[in-house]
N, C-alpha and C. Protein backbone atom coordinates (compact mmCIF):
# COMPACT_ATOMS: atom_id res chain seq x y z
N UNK A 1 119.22 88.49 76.27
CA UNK A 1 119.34 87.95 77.62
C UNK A 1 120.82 87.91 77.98
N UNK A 2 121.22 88.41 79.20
CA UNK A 2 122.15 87.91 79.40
C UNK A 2 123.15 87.20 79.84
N UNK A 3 124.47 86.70 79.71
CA UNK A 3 124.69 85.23 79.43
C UNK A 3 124.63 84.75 80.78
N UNK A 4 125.15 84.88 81.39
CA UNK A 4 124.39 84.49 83.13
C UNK A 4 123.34 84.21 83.16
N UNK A 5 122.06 84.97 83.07
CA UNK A 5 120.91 84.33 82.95
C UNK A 5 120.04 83.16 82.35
N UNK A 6 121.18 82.86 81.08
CA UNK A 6 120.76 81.89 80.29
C UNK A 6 121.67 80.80 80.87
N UNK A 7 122.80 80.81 81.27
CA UNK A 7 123.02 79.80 81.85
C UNK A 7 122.65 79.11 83.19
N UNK A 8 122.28 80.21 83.46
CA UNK A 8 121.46 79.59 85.06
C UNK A 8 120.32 78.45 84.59
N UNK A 9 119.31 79.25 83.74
CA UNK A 9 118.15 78.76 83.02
C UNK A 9 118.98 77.36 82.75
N UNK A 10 119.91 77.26 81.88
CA UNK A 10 120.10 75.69 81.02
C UNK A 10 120.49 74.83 82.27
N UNK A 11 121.50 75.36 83.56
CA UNK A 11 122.12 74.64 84.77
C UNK A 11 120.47 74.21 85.27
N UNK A 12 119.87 75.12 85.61
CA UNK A 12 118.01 74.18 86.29
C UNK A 12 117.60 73.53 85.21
N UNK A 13 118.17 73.85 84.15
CA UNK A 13 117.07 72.53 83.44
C UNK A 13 117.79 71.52 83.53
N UNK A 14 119.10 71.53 83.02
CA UNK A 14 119.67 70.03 83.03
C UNK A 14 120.14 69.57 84.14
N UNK A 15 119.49 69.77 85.49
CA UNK A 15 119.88 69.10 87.02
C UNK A 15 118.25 68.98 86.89
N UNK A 16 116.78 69.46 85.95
CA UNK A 16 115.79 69.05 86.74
C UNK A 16 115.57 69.93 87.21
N UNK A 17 115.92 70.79 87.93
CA UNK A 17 115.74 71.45 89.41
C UNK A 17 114.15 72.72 88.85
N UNK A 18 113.21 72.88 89.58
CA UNK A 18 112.13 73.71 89.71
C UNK A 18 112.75 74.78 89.91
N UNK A 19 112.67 76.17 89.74
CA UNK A 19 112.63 77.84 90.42
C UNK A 19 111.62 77.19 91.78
N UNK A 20 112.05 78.04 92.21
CA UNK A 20 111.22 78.75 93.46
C UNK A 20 110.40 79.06 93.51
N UNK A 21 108.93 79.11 93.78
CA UNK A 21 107.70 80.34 93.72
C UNK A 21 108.05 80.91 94.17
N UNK A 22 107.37 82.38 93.37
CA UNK A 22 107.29 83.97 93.45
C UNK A 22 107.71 84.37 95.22
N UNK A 23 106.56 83.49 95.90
CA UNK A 23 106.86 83.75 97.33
C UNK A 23 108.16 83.55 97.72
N UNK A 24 108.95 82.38 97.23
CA UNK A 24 110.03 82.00 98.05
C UNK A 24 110.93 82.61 97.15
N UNK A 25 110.92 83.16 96.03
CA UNK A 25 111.75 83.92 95.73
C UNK A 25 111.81 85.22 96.37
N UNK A 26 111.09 85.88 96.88
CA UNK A 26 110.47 87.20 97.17
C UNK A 26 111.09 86.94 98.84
N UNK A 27 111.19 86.17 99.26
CA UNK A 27 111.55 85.50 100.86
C UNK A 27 113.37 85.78 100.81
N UNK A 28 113.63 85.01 99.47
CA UNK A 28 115.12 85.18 99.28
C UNK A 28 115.75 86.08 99.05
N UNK A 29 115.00 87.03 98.38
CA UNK A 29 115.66 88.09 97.86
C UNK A 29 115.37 89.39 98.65
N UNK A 30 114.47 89.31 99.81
CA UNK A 30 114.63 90.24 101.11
C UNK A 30 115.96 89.62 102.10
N UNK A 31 115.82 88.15 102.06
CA UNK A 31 117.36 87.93 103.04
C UNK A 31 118.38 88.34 102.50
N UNK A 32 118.67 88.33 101.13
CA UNK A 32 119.94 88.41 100.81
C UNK A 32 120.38 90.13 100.66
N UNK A 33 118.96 90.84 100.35
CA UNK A 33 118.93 92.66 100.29
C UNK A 33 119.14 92.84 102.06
N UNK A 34 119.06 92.39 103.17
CA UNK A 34 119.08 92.48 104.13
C UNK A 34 120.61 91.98 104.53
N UNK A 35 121.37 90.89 103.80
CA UNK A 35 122.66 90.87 104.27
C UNK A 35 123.36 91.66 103.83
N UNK A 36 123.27 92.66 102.21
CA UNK A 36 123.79 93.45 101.84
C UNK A 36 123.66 94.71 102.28
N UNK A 37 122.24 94.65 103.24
CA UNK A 37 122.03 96.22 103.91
C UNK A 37 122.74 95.85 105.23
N UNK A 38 123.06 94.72 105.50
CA UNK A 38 123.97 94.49 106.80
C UNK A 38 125.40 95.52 106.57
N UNK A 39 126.43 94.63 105.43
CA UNK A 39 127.55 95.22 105.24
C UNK A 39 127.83 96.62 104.87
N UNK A 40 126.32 97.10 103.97
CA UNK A 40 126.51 98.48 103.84
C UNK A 40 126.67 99.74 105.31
N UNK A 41 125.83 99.08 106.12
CA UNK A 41 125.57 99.29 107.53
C UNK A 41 127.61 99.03 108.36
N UNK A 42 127.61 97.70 108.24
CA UNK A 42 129.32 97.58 108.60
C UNK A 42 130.49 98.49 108.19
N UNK A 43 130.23 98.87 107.06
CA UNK A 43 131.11 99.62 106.02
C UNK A 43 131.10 100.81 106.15
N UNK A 44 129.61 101.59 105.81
CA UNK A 44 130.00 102.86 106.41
C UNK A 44 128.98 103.91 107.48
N UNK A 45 128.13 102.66 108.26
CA UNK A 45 127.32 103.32 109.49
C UNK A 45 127.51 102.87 110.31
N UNK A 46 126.84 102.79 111.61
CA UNK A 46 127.79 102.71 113.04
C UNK A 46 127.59 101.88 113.43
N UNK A 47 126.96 100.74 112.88
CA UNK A 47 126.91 99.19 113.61
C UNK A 47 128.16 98.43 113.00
N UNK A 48 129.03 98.43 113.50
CA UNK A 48 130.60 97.58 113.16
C UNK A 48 130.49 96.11 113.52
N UNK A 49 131.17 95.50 112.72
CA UNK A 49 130.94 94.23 112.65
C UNK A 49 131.73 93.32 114.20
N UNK A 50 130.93 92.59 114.70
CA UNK A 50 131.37 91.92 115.48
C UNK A 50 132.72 90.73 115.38
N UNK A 51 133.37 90.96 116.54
CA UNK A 51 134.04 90.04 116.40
C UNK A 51 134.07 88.40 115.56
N UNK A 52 135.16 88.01 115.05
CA UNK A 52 134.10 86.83 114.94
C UNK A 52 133.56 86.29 113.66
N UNK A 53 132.82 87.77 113.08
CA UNK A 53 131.80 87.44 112.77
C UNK A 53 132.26 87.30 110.61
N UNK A 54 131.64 86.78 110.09
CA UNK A 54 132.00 86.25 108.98
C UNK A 54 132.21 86.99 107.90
N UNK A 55 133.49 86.82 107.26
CA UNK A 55 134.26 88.33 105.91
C UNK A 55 132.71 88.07 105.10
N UNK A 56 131.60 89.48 104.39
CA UNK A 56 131.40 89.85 103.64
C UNK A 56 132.11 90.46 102.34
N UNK A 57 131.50 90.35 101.39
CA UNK A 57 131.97 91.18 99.93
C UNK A 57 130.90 92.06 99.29
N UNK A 58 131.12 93.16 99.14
CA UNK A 58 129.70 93.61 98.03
C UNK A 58 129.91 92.69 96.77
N UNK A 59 130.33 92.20 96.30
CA UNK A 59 130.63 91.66 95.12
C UNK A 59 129.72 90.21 95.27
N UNK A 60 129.36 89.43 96.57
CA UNK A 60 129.34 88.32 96.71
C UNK A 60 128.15 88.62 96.90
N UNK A 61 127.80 89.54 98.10
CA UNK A 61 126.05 90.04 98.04
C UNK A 61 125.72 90.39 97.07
N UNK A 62 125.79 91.11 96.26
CA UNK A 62 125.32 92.05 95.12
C UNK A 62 124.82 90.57 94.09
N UNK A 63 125.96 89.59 94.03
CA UNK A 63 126.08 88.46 93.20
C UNK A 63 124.93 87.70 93.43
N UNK A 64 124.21 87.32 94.81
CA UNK A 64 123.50 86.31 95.45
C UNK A 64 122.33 87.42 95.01
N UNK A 65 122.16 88.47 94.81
CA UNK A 65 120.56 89.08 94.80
C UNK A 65 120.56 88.86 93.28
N UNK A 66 121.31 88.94 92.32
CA UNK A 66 121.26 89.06 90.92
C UNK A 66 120.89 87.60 90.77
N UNK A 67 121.52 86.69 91.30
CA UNK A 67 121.15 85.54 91.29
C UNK A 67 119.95 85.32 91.28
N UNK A 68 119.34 85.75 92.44
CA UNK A 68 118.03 85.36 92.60
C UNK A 68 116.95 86.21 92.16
N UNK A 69 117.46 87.63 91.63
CA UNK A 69 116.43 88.04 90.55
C UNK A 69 116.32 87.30 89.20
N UNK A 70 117.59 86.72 88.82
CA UNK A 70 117.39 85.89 87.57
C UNK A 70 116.63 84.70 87.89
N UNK A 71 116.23 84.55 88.87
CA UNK A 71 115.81 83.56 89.29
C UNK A 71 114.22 83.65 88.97
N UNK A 72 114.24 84.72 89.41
CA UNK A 72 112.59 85.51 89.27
C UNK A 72 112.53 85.87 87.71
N UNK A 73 113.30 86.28 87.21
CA UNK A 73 113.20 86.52 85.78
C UNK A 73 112.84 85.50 84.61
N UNK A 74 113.47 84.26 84.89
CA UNK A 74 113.58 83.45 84.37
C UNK A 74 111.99 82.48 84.77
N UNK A 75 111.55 82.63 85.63
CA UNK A 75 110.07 81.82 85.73
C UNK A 75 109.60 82.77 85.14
N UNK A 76 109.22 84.29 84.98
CA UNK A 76 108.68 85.15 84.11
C UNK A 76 109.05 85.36 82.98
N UNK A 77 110.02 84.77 82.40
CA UNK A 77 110.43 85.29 80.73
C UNK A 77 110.58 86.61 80.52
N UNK A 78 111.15 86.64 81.36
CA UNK A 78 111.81 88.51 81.47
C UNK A 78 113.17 88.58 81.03
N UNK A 79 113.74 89.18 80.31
CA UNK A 79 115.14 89.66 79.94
C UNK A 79 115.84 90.43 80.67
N UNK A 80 116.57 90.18 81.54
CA UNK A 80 117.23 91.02 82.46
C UNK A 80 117.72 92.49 81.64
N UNK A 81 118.29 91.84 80.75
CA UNK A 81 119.16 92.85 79.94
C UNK A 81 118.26 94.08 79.35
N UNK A 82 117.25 93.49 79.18
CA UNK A 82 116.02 94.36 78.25
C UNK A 82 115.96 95.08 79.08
N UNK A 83 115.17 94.73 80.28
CA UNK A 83 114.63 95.09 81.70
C UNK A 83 115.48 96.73 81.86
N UNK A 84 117.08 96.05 82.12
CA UNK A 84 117.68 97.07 82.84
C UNK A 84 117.61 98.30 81.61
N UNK A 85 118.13 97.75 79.93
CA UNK A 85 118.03 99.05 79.15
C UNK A 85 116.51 99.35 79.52
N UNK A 86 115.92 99.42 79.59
CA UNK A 86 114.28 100.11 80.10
C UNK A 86 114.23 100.72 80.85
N UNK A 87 114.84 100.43 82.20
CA UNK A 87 114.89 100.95 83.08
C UNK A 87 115.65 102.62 82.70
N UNK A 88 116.90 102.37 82.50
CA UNK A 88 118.36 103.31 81.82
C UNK A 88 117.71 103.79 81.28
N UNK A 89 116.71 104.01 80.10
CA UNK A 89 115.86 104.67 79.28
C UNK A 89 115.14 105.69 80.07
N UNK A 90 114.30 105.05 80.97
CA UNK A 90 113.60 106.01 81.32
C UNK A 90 113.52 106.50 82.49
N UNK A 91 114.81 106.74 83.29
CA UNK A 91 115.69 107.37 83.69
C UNK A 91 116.10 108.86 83.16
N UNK A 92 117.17 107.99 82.18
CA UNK A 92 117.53 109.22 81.19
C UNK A 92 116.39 110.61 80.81
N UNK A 93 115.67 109.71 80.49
CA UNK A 93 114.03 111.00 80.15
C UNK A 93 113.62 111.26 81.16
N UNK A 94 113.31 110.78 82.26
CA UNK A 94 113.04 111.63 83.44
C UNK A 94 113.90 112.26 84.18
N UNK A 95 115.06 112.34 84.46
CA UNK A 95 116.10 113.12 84.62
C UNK A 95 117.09 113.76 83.94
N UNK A 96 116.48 113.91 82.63
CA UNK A 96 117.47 114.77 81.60
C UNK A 96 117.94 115.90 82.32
N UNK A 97 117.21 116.81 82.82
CA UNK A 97 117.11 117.94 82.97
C UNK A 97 117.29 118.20 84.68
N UNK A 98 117.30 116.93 85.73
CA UNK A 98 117.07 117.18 86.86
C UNK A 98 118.11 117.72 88.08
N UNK A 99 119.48 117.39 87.23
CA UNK A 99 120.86 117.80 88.08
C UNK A 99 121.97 118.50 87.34
């Protein structure tokens, strides 16, 4: 697991605090993929950011969705870390050969 994730886990336990249901995680983690498809949109497609309007970071979005997939991970007993080598795995084998 990794260490972010486990500390999130120990920070909700020792405040008490519940996860979210699936739903309201699933609620959060379209707003926050939607503020990051905002800035990607600001950054390099043609809706420019309004006056005004409040400094984004990919670093800070990117941060708030990881957040709240660990969030989701962690009511499922999922290993992020596992997860992603799995993912990387089978990748690799399905695109050995593709580019």
């Amino acid at each position: 697991m990794i260490k972010e994730q486990q500390v999130l886990d120990e920070w909700f336990k020792a405040k008490g605090w519940p996860y979210w249901s699936p739903h309201e995680i699933l609620a959060r983690l379209m707003e926050e993929t939607g503020e990051f498809a905002r800035l990607v949109n600001h950054e390099y497609g043609p809706k420019k950011k309004k006056d005004g309007e409040a400094t984004q970071d990919f670093e800070d979005e990117l941060g708030d969705i990881l957040y709240t997939l660990a969030c989701f991970a962690n009511t499922h007993h999922i290993d992020l870390d596992s997860a992603l080598a799995r993912s990387l795995e089978k990748v690799a084998g399905r695109d050995k050969d593709r580019f």
